[in-house]
N, C-alpha and C. Protein backbone atom coordinates (compact mmCIF):
# COMPACT_ATOMS: atom_id res chain seq x y z
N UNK A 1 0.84 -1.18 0.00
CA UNK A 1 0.00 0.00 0.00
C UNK A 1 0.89 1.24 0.00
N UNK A 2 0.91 2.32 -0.54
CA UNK A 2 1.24 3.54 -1.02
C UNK A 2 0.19 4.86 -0.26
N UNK A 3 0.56 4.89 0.96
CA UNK A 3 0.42 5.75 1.83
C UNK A 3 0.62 7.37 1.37
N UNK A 4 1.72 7.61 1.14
CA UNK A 4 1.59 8.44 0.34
C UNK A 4 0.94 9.31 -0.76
N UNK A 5 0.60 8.28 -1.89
CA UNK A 5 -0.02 8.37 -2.64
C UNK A 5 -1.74 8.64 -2.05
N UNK A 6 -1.62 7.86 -1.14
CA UNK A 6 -3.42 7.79 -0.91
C UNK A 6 -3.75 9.21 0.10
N UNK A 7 -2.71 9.60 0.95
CA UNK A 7 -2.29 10.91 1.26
C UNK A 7 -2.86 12.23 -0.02
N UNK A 8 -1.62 11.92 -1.06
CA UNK A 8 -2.28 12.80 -1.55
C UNK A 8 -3.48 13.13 -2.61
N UNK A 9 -3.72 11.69 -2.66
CA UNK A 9 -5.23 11.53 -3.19
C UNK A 9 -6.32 12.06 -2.11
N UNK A 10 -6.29 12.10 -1.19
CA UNK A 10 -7.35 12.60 -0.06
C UNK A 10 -7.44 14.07 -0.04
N UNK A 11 -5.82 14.85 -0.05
CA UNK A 11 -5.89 16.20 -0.20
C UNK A 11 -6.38 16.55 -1.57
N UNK A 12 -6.01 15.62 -2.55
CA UNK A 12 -6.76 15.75 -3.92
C UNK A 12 -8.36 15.70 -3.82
N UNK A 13 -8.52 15.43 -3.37
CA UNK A 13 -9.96 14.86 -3.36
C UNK A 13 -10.94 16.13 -2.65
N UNK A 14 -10.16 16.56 -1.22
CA UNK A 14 -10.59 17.32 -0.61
C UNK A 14 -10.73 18.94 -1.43
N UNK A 15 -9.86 19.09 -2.29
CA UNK A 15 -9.06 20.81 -3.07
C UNK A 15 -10.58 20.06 -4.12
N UNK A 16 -10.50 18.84 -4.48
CA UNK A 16 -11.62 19.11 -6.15
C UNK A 16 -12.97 19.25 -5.23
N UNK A 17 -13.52 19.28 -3.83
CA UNK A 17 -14.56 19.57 -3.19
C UNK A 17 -14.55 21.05 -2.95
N UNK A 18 -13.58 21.60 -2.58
CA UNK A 18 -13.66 23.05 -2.26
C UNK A 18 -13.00 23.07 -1.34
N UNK A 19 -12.14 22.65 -0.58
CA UNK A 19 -11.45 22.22 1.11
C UNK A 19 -10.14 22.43 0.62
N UNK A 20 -9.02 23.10 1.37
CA UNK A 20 -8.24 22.68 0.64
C UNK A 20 -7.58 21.88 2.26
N UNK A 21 -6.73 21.23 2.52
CA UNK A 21 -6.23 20.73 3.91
C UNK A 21 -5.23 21.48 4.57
N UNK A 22 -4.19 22.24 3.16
CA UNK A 22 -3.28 23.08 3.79
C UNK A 22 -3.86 24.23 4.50
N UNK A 23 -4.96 24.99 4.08
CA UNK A 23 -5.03 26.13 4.22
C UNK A 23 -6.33 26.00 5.39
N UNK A 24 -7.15 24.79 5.32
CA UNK A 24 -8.20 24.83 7.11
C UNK A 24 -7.30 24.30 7.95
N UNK A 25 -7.29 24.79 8.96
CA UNK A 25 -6.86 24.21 10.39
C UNK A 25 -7.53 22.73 10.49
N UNK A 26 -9.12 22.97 10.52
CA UNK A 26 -9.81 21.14 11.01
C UNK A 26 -9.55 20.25 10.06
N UNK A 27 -8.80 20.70 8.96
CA UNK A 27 -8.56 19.39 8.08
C UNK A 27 -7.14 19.01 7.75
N UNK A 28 -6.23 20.42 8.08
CA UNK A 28 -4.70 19.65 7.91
C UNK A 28 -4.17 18.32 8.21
N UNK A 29 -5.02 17.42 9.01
CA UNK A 29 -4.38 16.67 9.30
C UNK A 29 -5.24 15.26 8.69
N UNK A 30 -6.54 15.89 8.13
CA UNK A 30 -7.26 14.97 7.73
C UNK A 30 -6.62 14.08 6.38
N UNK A 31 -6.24 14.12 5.74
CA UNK A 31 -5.50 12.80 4.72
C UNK A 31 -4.77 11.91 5.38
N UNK A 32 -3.78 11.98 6.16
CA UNK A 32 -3.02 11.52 6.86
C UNK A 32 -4.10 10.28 7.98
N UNK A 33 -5.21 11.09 8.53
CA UNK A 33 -5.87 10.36 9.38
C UNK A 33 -6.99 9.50 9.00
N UNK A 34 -7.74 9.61 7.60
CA UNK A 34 -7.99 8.77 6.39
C UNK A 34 -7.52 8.12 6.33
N UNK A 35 -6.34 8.27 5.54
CA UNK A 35 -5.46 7.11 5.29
C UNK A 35 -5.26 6.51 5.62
N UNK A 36 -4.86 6.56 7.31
CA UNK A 36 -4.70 5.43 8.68
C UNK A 36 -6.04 4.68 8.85
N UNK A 37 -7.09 5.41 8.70
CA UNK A 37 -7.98 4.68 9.35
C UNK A 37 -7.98 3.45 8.19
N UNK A 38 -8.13 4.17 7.38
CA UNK A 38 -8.84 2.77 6.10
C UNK A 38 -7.13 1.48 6.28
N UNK A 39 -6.35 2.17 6.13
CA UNK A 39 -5.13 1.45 5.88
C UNK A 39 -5.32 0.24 7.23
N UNK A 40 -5.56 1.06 8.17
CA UNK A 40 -4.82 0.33 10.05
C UNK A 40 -5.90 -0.59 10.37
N UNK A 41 -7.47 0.34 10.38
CA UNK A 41 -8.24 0.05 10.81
C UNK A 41 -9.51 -0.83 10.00
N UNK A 42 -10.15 0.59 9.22
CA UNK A 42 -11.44 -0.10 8.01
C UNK A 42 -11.01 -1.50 7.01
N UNK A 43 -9.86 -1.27 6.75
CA UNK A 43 -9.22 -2.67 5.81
C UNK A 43 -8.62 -3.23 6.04
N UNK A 44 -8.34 -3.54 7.48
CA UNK A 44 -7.80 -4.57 7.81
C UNK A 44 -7.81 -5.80 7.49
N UNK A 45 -9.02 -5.89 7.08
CA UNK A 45 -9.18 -7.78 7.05
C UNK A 45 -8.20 -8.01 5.83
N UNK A 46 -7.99 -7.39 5.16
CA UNK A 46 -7.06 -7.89 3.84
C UNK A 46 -5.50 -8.41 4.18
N UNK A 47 -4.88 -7.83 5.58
CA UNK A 47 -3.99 -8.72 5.93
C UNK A 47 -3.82 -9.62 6.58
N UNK A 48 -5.32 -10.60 6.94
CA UNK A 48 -5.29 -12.02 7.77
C UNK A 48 -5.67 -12.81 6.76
N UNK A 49 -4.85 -14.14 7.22
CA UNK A 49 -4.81 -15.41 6.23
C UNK A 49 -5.84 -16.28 6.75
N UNK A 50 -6.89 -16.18 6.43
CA UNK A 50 -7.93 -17.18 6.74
C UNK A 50 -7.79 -18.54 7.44
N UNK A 51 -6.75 -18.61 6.56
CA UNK A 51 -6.01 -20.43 7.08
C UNK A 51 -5.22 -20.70 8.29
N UNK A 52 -4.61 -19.46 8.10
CA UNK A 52 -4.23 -19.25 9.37
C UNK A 52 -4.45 -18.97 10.83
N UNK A 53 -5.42 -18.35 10.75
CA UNK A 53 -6.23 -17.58 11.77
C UNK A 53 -7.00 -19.16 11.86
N UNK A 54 -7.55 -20.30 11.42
CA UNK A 54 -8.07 -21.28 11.70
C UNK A 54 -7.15 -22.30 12.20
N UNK A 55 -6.05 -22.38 11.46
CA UNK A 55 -4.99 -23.20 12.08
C UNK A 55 -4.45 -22.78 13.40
N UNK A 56 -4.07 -21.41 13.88
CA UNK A 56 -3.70 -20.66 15.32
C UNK A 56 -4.88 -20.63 16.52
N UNK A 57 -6.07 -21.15 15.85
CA UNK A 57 -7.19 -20.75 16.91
C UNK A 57 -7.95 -21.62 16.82
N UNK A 58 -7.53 -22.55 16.42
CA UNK A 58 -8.29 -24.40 16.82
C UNK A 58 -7.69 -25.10 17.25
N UNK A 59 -8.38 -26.10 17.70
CA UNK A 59 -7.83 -27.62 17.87
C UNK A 59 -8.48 -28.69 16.93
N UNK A 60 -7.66 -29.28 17.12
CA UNK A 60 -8.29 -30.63 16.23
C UNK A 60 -9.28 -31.33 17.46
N UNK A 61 -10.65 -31.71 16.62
CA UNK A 61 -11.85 -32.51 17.22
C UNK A 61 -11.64 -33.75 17.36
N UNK A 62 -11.65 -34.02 18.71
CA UNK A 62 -11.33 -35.01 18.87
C UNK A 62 -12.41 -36.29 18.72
N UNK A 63 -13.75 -35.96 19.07
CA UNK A 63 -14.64 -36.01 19.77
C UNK A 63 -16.05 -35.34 18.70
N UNK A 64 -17.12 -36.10 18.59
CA UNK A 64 -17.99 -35.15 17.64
C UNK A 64 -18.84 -34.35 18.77
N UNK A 65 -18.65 -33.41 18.63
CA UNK A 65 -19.46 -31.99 19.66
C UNK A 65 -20.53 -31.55 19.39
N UNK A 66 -20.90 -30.74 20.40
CA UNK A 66 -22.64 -29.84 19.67
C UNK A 66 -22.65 -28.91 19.47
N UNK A 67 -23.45 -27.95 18.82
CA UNK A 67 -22.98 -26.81 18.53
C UNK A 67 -22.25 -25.47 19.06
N UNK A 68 -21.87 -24.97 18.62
CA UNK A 68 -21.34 -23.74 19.26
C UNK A 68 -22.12 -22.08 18.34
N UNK A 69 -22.10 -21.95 19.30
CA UNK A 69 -22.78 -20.20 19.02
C UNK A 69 -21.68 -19.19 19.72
N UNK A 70 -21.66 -17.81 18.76
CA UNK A 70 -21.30 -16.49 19.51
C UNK A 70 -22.32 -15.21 19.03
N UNK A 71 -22.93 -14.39 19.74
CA UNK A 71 -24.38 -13.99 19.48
C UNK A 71 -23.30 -12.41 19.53
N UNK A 72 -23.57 -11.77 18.74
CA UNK A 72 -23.83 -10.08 19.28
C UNK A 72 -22.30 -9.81 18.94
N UNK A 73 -21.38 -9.80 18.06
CA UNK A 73 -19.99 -9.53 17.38
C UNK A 73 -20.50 -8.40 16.82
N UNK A 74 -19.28 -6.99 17.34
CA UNK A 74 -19.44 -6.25 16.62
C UNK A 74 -18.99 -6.04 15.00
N UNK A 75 -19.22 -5.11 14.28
CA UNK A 75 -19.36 -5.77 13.14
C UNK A 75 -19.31 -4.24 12.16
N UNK A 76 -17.64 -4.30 11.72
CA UNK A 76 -17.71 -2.64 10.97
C UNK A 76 -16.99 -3.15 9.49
N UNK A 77 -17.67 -2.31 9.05
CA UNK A 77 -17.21 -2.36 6.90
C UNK A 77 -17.57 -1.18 6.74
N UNK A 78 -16.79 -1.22 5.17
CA UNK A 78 -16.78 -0.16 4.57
C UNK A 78 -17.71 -0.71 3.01
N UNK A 79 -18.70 0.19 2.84
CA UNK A 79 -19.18 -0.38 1.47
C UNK A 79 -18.62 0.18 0.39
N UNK A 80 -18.48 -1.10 -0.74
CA UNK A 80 -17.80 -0.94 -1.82
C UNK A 80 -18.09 0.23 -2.97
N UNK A 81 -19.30 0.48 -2.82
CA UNK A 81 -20.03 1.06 -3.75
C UNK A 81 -20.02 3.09 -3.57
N UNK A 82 -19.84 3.40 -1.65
CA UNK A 82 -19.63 4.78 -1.48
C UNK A 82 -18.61 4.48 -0.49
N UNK A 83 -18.11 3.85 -0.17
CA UNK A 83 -16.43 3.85 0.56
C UNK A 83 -17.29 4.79 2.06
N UNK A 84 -18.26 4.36 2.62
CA UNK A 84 -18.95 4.92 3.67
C UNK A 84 -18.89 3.75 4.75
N UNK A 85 -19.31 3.21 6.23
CA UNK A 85 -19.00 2.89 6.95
C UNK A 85 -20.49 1.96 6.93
N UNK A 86 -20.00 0.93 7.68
CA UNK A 86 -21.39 -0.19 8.08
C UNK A 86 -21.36 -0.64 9.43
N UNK A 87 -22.29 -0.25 10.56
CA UNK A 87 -22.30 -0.69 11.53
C UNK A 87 -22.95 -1.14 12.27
N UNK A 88 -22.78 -2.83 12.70
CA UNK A 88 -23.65 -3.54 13.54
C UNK A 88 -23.10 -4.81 14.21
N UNK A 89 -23.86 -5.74 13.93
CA UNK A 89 -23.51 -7.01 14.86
C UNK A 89 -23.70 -8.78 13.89
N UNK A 90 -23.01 -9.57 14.22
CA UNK A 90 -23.28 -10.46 13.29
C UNK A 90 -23.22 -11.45 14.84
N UNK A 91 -23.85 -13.07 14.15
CA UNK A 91 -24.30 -13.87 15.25
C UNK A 91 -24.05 -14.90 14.13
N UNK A 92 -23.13 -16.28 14.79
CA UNK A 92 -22.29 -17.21 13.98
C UNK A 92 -22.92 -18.35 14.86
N UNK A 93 -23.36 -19.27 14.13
CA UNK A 93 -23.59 -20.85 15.25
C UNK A 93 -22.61 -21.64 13.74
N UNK A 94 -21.97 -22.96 14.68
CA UNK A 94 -21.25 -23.40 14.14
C UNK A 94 -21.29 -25.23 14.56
N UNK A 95 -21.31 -26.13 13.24
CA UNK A 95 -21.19 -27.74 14.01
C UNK A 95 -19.95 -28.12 13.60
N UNK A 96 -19.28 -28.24 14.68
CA UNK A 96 -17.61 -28.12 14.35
C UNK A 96 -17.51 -29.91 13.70
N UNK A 97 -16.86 -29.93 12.65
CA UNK A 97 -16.70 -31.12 12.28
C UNK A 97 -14.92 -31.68 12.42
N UNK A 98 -13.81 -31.18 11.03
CA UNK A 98 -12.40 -31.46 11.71
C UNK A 98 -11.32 -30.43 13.24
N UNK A 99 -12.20 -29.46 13.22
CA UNK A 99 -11.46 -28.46 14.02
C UNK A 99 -12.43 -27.64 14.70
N UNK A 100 -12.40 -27.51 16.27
CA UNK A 100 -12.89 -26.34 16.98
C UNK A 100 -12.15 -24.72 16.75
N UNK A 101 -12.95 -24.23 16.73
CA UNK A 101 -12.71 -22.73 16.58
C UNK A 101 -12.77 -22.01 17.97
N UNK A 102 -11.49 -21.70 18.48
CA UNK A 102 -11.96 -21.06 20.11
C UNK A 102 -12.59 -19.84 19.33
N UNK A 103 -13.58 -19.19 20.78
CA UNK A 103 -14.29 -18.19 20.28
C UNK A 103 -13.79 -16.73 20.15
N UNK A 104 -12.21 -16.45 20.62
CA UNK A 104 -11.50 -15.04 20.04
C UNK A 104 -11.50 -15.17 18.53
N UNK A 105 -10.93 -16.64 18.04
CA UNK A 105 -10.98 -16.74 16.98
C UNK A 105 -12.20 -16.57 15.74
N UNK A 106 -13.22 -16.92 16.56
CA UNK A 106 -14.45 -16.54 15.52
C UNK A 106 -14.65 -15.02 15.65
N UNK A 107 -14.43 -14.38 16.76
CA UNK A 107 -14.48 -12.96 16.49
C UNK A 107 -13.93 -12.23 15.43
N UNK A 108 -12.26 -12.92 15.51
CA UNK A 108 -11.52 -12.18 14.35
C UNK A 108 -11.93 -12.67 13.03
N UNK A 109 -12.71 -13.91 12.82
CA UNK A 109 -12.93 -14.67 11.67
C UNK A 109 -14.07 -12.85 10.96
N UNK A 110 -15.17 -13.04 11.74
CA UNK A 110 -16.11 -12.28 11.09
C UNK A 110 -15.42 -10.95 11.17
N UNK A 111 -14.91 -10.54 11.88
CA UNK A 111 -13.75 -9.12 11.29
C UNK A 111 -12.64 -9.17 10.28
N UNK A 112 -12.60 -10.16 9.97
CA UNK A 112 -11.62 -10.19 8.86
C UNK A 112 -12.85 -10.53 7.79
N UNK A 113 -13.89 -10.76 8.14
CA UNK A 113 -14.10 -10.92 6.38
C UNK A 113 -14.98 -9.56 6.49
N UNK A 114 -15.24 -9.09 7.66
CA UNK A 114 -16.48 -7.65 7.39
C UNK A 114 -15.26 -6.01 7.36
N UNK A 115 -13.88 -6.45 8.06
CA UNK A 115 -12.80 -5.02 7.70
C UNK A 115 -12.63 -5.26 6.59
N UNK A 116 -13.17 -5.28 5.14
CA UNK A 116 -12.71 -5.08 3.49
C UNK A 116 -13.45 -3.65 3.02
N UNK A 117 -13.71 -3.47 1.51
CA UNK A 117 -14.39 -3.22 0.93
C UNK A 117 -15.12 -4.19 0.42
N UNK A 118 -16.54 -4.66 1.80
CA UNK A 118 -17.09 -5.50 1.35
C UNK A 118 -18.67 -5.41 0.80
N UNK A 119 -19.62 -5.77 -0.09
CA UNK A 119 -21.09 -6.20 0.69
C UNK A 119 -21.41 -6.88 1.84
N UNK A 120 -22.58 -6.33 2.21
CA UNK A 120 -22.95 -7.46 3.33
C UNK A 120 -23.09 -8.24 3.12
N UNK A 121 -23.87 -8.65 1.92
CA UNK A 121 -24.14 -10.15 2.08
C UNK A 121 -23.22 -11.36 1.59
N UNK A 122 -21.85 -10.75 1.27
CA UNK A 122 -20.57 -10.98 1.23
C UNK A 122 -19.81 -11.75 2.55
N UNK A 123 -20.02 -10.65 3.60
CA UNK A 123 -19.36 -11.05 4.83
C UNK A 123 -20.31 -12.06 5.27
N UNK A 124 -21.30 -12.40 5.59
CA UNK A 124 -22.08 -13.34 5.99
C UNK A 124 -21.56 -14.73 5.23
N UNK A 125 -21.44 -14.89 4.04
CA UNK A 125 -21.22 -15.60 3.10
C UNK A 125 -19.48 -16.38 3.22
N UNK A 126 -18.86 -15.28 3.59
CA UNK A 126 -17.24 -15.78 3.79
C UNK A 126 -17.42 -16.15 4.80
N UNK A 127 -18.08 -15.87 6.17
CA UNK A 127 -18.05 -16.73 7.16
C UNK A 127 -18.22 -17.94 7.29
N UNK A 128 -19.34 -18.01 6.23
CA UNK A 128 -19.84 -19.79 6.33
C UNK A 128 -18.74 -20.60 5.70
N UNK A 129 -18.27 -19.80 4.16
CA UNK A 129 -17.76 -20.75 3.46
C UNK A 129 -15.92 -20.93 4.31
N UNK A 130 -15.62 -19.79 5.06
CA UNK A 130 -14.25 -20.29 5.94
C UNK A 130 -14.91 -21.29 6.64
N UNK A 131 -15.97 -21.34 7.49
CA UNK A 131 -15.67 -22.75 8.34
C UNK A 131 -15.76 -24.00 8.14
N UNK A 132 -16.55 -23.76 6.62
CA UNK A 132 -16.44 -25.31 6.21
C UNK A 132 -15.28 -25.55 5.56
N UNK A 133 -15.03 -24.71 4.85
CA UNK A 133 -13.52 -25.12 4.04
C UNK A 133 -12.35 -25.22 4.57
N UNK A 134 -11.93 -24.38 6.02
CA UNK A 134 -11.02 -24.31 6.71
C UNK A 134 -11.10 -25.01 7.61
N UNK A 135 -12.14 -25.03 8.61
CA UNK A 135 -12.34 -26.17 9.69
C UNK A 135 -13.08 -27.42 9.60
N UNK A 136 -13.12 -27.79 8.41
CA UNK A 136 -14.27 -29.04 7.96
C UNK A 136 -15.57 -28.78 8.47
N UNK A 137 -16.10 -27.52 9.12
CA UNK A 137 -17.36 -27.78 9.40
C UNK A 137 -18.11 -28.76 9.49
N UNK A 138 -19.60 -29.41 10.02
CA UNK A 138 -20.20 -29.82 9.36
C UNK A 138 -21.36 -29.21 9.02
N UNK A 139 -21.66 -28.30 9.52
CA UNK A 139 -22.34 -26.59 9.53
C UNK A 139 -22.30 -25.53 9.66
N UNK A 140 -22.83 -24.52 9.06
CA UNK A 140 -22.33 -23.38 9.27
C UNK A 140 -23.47 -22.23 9.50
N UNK A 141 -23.96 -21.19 10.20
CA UNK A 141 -24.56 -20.27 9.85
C UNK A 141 -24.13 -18.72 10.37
N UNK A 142 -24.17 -17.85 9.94
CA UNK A 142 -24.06 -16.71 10.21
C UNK A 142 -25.07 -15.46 9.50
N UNK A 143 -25.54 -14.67 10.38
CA UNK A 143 -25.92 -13.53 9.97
C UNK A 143 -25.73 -11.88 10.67
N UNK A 144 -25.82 -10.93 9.48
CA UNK A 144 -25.14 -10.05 9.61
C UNK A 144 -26.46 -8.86 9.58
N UNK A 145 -26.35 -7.88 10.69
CA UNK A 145 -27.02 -6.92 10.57
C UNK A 145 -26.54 -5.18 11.07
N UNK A 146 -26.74 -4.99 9.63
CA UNK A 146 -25.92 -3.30 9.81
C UNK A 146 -26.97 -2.17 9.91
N UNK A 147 -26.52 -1.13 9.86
CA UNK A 147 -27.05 0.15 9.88
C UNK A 147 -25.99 1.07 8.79
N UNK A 148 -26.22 1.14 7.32
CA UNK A 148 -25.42 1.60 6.28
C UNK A 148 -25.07 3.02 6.42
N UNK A 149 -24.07 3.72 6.53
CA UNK A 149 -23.72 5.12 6.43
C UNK A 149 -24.69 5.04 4.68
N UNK A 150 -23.92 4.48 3.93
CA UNK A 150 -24.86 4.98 2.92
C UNK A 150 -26.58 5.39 2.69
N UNK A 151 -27.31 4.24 3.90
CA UNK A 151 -28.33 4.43 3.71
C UNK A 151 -29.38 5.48 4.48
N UNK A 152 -27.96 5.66 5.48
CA UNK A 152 -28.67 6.56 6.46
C UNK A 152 -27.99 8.16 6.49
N UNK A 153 -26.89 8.51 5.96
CA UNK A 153 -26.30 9.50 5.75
C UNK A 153 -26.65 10.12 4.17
N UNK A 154 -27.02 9.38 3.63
CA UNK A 154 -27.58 9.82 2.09
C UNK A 154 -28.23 9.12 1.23
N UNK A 155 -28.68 9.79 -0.08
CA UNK A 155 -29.77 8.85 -0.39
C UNK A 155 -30.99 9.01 -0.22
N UNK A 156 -31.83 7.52 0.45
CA UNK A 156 -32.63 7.47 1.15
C UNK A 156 -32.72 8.51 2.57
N UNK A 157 -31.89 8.13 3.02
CA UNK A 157 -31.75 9.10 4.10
C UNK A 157 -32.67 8.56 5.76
N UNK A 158 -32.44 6.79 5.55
CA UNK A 158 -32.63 6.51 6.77
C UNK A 158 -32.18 5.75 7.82
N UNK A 159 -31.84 6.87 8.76
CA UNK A 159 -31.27 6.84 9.83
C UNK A 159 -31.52 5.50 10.97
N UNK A 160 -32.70 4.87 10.90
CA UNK A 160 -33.26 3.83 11.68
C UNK A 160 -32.93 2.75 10.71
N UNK A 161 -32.92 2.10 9.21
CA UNK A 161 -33.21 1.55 8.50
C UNK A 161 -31.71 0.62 8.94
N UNK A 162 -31.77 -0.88 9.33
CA UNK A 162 -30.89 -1.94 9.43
C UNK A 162 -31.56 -3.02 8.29
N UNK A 163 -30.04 -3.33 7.77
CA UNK A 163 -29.87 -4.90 6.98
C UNK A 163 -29.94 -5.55 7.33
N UNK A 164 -30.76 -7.32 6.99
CA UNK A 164 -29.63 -8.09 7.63
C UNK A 164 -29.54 -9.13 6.56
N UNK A 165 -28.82 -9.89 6.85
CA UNK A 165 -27.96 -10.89 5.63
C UNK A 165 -27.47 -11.96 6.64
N UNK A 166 -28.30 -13.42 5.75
CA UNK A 166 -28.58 -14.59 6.30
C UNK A 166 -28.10 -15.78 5.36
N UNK A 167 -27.07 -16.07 6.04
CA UNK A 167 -26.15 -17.60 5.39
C UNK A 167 -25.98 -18.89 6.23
N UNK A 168 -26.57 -19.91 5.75
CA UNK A 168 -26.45 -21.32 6.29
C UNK A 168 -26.32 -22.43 5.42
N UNK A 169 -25.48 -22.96 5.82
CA UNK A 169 -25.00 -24.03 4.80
C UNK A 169 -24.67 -25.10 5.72
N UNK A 170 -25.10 -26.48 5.07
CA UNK A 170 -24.76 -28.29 5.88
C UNK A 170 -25.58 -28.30 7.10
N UNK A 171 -25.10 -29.03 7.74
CA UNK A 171 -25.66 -29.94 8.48
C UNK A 171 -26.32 -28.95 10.01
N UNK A 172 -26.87 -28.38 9.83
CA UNK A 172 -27.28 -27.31 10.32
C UNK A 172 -28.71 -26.98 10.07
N UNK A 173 -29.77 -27.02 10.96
CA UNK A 173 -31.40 -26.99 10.44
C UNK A 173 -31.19 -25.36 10.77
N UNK A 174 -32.54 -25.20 10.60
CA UNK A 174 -33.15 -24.08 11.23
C UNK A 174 -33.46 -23.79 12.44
N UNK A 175 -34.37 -24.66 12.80
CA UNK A 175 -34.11 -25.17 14.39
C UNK A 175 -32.88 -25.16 15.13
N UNK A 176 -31.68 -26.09 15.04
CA UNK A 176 -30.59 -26.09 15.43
C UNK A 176 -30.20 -24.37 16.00
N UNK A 177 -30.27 -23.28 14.60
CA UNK A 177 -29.72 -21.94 14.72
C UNK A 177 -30.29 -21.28 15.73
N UNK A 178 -31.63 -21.40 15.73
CA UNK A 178 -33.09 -20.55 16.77
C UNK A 178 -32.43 -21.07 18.05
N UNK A 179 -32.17 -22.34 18.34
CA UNK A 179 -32.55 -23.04 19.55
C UNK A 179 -30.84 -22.38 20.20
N UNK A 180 -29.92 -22.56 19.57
CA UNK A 180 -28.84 -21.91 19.92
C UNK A 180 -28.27 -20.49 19.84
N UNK A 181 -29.23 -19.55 19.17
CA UNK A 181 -29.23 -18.07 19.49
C UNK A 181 -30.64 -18.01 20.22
N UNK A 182 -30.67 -19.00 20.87
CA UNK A 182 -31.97 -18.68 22.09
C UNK A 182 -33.31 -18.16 21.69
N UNK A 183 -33.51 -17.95 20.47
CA UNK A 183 -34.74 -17.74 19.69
C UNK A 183 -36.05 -18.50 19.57
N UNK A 184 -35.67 -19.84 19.99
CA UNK A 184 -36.86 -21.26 19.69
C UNK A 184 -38.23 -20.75 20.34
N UNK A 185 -37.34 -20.94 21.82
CA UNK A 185 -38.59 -20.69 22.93
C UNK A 185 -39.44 -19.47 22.23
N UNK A 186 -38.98 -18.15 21.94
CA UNK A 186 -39.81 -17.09 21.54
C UNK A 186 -39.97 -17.47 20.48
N UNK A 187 -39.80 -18.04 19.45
CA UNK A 187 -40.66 -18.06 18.07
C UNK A 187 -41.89 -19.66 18.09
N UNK A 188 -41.46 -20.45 19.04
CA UNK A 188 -42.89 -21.41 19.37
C UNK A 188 -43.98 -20.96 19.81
N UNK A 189 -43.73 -20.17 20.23
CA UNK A 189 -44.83 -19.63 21.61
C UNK A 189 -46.27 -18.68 20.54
């Protein structure tokens, strides 16, 4: 990555709006702090190795287990389409088949695939397909629910309006997901 360059693409960017960075005080420092964020922070996920992060944060199954859930992961992207911010929570149940996933590790799993320039219904989607492909799964589900800078900062222009984006794949019912994000009881009733 070319820091620099993206430096002065930001002050570029800012002078073809009307801003210039040298000449306001509240923005001199703004390219520089852009740049970090997207570089350090917003795009991160582009420097974790999927395989890795599964190989460092499992064990091998010894034993066939029952499911595992992590409910309420925070959950930030940048969308591809206005380079604007996405913020919410995603909720992963998992039937571990060759490898357990400790649960720091599923945290960073769904932050590495939601810090890109991603869609949502992207990150939901890489979650499932890392745990089956990386940990043999024998199920997978995850879903993702944001609140779009795009949709609520412009546009449409609403501020209340959340996504959500729903992926399940193998050996994994519907039931199974409800009953382990604690949902069953309230949706029988």
């Amino acid at each position: 990555m070319d820091k620099s360059a993206a430096r002065a693409a930001i002050a570029e960017f800012l002078r073809a709006l009307g801003r210039d960075a040298a000449s306001e005080p509240e923005l001199s420092q703004t390219p520089e702090r852009v740049v970090d964020a997207f570089a350090d922070e917003l795009l991160r996920g582009y420097t974790v190795d999927l395989r890795a992060l599964f190989e460092d944060g499992s064990t091998l199954a010894t034993t066939p287990s029952g499911i595992v859930a992590l409910r309420d992961l925070a959950v930030a992207t940048v969308c591809p389409h206005h380079l604007m911010p996405g913020l919410g929570r995603a909720n992963v149940v998992y039937r571990p088949g060759g490898r357990v996933l400790g649960l720091g590790a599923i945290a960073r799993l769904v932050d590495a695939c939601a810090r890109r320039l991603v869609l949502q219904e992207t990150i939901a989607e890489d979650v499932v397909r890392a745990f089956i492909e990386h940990a043999g799964a024998r199920g997978a589900y995850c879903d993702v629910t944001l609140v779009h800078g795009c949709l609520s900062a412009r546009g449409a222009c609403q501020a209340n309006a959340r996504a959500t984006s729903v992926v399940r794949r193998g050996e994994l019912s519907e039931a199974d997901v409800l009953l382990a994000l604690g949902a069953y009881e309230a949706r029988s009733r």
